[in-house]
C-alpha atoms as a PDB file:
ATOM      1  CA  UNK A   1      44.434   7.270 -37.674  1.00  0.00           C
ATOM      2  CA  UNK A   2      46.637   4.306 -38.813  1.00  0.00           C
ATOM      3  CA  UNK A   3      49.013   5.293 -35.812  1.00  0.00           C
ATOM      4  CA  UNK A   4      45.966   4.408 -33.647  1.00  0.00           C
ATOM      5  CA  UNK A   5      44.752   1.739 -35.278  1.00  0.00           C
ATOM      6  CA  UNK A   6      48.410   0.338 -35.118  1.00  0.00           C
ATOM      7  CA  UNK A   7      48.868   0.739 -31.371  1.00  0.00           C
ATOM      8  CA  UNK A   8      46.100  -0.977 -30.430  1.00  0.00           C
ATOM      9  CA  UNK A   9      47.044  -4.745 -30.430  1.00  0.00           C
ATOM     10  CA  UNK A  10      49.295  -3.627 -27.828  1.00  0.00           C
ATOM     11  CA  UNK A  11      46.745  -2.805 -25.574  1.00  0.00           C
ATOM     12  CA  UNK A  12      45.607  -6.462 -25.795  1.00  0.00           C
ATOM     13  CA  UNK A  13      47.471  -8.061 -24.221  1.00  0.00           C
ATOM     14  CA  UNK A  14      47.609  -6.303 -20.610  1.00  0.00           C
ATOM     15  CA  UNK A  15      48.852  -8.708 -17.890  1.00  0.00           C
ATOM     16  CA  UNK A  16      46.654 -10.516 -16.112  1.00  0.00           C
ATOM     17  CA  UNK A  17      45.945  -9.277 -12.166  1.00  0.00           C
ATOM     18  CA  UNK A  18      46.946 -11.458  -9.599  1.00  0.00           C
ATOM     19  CA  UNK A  19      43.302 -12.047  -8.693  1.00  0.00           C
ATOM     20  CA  UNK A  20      42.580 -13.045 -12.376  1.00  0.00           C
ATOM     21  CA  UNK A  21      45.442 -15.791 -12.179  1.00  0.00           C
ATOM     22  CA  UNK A  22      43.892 -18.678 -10.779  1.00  0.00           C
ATOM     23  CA  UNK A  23      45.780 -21.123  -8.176  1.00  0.00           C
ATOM     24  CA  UNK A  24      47.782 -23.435  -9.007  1.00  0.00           C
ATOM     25  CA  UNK A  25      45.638 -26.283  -7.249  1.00  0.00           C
ATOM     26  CA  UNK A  26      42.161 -26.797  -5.366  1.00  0.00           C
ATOM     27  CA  UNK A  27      42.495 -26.760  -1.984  1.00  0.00           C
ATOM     28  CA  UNK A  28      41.941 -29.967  -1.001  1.00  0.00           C
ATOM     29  CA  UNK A  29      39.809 -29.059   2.155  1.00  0.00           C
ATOM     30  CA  UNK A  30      37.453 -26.781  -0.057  1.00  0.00           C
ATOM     31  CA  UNK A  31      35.365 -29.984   0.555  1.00  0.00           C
ATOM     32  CA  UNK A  32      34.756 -29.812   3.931  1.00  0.00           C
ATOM     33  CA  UNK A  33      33.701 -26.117   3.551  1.00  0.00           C
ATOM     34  CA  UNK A  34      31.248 -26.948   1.131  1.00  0.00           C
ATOM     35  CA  UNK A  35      29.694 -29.626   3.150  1.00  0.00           C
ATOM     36  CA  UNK A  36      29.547 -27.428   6.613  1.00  0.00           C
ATOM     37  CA  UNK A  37      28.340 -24.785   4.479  1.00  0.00           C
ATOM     38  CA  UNK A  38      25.293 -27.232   3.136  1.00  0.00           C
ATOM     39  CA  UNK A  39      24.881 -28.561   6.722  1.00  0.00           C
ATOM     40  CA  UNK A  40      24.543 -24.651   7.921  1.00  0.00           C
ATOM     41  CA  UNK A  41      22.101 -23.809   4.967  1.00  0.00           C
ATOM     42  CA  UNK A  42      20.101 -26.630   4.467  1.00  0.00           C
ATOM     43  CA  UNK A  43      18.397 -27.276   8.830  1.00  0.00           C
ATOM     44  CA  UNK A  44      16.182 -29.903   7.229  1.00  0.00           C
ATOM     45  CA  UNK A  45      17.943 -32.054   5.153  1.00  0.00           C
ATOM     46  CA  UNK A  46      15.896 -35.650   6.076  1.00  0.00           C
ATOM     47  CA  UNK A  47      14.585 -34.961   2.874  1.00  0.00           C
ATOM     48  CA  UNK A  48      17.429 -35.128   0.875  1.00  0.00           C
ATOM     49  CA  UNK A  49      19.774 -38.042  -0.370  1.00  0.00           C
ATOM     50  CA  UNK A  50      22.327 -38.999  -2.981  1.00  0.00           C
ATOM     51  CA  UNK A  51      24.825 -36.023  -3.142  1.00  0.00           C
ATOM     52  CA  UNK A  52      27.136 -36.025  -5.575  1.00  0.00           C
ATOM     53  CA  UNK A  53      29.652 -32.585  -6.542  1.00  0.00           C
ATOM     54  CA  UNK A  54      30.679 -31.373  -9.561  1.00  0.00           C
ATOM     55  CA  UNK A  55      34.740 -30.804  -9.932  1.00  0.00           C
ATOM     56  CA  UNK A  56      35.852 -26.820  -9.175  1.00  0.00           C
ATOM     57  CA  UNK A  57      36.389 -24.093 -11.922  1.00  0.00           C
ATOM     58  CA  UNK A  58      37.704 -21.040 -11.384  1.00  0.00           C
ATOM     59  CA  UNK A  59      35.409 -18.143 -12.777  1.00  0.00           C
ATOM     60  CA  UNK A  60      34.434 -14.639 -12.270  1.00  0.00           C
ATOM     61  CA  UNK A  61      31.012 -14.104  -9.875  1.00  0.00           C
ATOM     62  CA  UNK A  62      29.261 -10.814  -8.735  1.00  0.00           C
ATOM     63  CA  UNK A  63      32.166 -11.653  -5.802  1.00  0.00           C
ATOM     64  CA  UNK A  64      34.924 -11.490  -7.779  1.00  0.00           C
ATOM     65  CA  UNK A  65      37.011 -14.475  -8.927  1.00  0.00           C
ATOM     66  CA  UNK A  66      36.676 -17.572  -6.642  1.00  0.00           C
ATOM     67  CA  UNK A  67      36.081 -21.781  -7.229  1.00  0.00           C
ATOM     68  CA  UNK A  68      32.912 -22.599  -8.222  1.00  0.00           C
ATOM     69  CA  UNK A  69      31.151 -26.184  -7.622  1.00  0.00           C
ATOM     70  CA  UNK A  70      28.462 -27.729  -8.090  1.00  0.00           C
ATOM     71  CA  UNK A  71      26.542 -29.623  -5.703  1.00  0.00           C
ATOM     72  CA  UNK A  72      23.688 -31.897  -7.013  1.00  0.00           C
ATOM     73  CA  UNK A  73      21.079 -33.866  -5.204  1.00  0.00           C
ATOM     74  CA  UNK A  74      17.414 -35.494  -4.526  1.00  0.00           C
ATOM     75  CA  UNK A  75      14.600 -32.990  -2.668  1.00  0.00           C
ATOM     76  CA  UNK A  76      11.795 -35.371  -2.172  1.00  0.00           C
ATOM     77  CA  UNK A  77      12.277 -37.060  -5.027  1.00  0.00           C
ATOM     78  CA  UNK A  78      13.217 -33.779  -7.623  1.00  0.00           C
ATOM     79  CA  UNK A  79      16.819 -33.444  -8.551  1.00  0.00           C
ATOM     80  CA  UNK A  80      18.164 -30.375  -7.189  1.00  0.00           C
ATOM     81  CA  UNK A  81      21.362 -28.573  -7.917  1.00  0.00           C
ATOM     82  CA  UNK A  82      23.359 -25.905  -5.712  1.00  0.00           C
ATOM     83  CA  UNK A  83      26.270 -23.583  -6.676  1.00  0.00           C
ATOM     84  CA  UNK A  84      29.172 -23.076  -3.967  1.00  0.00           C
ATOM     85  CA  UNK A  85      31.839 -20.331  -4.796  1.00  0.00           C
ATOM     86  CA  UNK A  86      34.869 -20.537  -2.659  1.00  0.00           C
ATOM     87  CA  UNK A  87      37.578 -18.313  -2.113  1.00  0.00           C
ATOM     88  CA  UNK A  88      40.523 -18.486  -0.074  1.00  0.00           C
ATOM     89  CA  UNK A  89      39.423 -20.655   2.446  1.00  0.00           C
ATOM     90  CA  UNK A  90      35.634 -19.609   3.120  1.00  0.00           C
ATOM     91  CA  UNK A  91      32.410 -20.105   1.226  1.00  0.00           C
ATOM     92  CA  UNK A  92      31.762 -16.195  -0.235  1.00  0.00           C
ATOM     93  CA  UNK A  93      28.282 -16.904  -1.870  1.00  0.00           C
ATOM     94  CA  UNK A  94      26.121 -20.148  -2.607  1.00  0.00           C
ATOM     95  CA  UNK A  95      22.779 -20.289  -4.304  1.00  0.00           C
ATOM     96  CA  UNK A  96      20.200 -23.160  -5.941  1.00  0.00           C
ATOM     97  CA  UNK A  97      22.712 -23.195  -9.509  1.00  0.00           C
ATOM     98  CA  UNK A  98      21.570 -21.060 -12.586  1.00  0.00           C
ATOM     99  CA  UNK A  99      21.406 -21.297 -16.195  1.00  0.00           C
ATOM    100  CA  UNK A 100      24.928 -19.231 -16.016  1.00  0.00           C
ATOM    101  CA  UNK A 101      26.654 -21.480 -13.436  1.00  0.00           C
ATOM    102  CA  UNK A 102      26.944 -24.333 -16.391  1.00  0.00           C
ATOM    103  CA  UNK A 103      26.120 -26.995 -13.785  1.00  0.00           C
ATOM    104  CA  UNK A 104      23.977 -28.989 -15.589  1.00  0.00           C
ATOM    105  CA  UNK A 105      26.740 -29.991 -17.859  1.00  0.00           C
ATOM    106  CA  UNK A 106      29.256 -30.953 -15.555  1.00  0.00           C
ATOM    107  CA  UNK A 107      30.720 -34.195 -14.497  1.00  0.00           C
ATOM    108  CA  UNK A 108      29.588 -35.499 -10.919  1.00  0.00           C
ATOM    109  CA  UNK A 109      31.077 -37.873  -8.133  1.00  0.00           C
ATOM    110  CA  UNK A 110      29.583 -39.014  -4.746  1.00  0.00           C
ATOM    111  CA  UNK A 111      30.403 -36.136  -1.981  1.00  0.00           C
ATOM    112  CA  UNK A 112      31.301 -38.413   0.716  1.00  0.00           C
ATOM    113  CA  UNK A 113      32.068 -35.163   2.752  1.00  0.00           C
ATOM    114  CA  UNK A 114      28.750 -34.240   2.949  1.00  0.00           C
ATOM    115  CA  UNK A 115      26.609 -37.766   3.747  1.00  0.00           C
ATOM    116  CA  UNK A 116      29.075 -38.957   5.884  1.00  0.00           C
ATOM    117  CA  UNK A 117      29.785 -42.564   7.065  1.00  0.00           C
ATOM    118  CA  UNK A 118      26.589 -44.331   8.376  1.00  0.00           C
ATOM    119  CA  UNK A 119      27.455 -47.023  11.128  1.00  0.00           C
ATOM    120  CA  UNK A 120      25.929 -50.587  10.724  1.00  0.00           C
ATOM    121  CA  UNK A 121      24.911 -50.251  13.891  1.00  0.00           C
ATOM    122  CA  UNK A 122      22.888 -47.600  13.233  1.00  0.00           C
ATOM    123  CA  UNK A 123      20.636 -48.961  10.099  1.00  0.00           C
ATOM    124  CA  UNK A 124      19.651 -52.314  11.664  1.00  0.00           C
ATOM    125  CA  UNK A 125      20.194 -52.715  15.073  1.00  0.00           C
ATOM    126  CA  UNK A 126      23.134 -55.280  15.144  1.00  0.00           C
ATOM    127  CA  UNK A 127      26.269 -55.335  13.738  1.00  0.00           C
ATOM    128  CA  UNK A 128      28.051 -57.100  10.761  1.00  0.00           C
ATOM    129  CA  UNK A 129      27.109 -61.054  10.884  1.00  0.00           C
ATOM    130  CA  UNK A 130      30.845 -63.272  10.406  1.00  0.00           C
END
């Protein structure tokens, strides 16, 4: 029994898988994939305004290991929040962000990506006054 008992810590500390092992960076375009991704999901999105996204953390899904972020935002006035998982280079599951997902607690910037530049032009009628 003590043989057992002894072997055991040595079991611990199996290697991690190559999937497990996160990369060594974010992608950089993971951005844009996340904001086509909304644009696909989300046909009506007059409704909606001030997106801002979460930073990425690697963790383990139903899909496996992949980036998670969090995108939050305003639904008619009701603060929404959406989970993205990406994994090497494609969205593999998104959903409105659960108790599990740990969105609520993480730190948000604006997601240019996904508003997009408006033009002056556009807003009033006439350009810039100098």
């Amino acid at each position: 029994m003590l043989l057992v008992l002894a072997s055991l810590p040595g079991c611990s500390e199996l290697a991690l898988t190559k999937e497990d092992t996160p990369p060594p960076a974010v992608d950089p375009a993971n951005d844009k994939l996340v904001a086509n991704s909304l644009k696909a999901e989300f046909k009506e999105r007059g409704s909606f305004d001030t997106f801002d996204i979460s930073a990425y953390r690697w963790v383990h899904s139903t899909k496996g290991w992949s980036w998670l972020t969090c995108v939050r935002f305003r639904d008619r006035g009701y603060q929404r929040i959406y989970a993205v998982f990406v994994k090497d280079g494609a969205v593999v599951d998104s959903r409105f962000a659960v108790q599990t997902d740990a969105c609520e607690m993480q730190t948000y910037s604006s997601f240019d990506a996904l508003m997009g530049a408006v033009p002056l032009t556009s807003v009033g009628g006439q350009g810039p006054l100098y």
